[in-house]
C-alpha atoms as a PDB file:
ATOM      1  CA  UNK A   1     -75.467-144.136 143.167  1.00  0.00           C
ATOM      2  CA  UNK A   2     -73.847-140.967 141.511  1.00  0.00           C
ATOM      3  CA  UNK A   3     -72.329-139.742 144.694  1.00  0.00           C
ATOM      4  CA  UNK A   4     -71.105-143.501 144.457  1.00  0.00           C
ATOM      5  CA  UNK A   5     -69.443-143.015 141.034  1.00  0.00           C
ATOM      6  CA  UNK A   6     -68.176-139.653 141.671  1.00  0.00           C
ATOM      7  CA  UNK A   7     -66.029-141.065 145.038  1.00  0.00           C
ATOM      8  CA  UNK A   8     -64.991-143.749 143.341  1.00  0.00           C
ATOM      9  CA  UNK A   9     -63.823-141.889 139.905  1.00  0.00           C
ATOM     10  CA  UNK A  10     -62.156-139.083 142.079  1.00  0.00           C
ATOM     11  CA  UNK A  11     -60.173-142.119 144.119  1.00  0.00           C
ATOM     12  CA  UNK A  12     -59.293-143.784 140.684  1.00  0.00           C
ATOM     13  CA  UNK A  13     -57.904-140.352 139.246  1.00  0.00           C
ATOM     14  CA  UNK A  14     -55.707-139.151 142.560  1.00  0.00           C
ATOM     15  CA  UNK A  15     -53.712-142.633 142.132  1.00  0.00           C
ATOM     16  CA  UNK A  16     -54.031-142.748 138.615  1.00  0.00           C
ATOM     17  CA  UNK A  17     -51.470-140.735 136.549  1.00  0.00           C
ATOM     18  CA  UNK A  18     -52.198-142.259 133.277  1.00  0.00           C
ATOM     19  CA  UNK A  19     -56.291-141.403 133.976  1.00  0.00           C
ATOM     20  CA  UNK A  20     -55.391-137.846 134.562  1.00  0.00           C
ATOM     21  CA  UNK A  21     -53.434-137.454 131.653  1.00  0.00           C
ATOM     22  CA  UNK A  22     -56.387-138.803 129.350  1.00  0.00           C
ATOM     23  CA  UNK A  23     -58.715-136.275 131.564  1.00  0.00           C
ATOM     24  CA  UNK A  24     -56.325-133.717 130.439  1.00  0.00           C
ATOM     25  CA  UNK A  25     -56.405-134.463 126.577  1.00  0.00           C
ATOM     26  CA  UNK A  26     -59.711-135.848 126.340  1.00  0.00           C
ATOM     27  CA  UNK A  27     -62.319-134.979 129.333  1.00  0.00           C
ATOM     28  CA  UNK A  28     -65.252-135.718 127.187  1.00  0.00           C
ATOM     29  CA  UNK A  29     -63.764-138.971 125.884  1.00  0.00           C
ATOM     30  CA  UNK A  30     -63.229-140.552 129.349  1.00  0.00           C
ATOM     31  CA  UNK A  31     -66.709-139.863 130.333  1.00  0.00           C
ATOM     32  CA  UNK A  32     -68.003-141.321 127.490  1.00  0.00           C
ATOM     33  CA  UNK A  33     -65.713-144.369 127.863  1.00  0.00           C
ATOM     34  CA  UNK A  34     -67.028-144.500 131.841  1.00  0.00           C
ATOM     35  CA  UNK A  35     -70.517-144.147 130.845  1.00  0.00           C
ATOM     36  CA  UNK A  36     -71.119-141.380 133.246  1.00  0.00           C
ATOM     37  CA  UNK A  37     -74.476-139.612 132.740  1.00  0.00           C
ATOM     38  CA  UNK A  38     -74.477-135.756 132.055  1.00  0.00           C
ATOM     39  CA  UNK A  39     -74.995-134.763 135.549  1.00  0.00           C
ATOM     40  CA  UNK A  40     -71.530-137.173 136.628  1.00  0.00           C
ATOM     41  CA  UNK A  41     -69.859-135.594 134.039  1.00  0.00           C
ATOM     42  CA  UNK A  42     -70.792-132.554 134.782  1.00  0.00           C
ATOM     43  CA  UNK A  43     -69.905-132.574 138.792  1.00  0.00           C
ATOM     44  CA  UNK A  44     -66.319-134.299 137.484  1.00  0.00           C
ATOM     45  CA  UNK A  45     -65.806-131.541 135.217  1.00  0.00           C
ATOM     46  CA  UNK A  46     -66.218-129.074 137.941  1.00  0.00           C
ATOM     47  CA  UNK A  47     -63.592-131.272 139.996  1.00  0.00           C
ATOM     48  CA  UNK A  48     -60.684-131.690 137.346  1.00  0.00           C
ATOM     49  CA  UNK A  49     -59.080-128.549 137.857  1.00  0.00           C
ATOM     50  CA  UNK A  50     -58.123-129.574 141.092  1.00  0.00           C
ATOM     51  CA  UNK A  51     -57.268-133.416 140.280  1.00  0.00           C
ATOM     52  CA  UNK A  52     -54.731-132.040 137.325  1.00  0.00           C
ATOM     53  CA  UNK A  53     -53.303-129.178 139.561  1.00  0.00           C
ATOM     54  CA  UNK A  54     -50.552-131.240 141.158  1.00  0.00           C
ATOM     55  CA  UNK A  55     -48.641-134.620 139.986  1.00  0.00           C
ATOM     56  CA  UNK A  56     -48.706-136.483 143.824  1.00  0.00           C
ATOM     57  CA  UNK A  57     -51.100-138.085 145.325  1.00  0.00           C
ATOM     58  CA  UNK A  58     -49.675-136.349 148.454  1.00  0.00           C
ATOM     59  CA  UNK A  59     -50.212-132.541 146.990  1.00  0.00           C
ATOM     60  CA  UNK A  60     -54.199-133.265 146.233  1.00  0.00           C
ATOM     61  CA  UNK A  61     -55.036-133.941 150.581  1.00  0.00           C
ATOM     62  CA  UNK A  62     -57.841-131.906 149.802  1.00  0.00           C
ATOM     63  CA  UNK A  63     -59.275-134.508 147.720  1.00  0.00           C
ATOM     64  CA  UNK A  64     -58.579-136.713 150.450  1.00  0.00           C
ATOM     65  CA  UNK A  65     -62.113-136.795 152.428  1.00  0.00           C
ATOM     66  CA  UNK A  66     -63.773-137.706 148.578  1.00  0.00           C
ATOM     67  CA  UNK A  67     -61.305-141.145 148.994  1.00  0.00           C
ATOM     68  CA  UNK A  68     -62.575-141.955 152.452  1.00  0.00           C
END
């Protein structure tokens, strides 16, 4: 189920340019909004780094395998 949430959230935020710019301003709000438990939120927070590091979808392929 978490694994589950974690692909799915991941897929949302490489396509989403509005999500990534509330991850960006408000990490902790958007998991609370989501309803993610600690340990989601914890393995996202981890994973944001890499989702904010470029503005494409193209640019974050190594996210790719998560989307599969």
């Amino acid at each position: 189920m978490e694994e589950k949430q974690i692909q799915e959230f991941v897929h949302r935020a490489c396509n989403d340019e509005s999500l990534r710019t509330e991850l960006s301003h408000d990490f902790d709000g958007v998991m609370v909004k989501e309803g993610f438990s600690s340990r989601v939120a914890s393995v996202l927070k981890r994973l944001t780094p890499q989702l904010l590091a470029h503005e494409g979808a193209a640019e974050r392929q190594g996210l790719a395998w998560w989307t599969i």
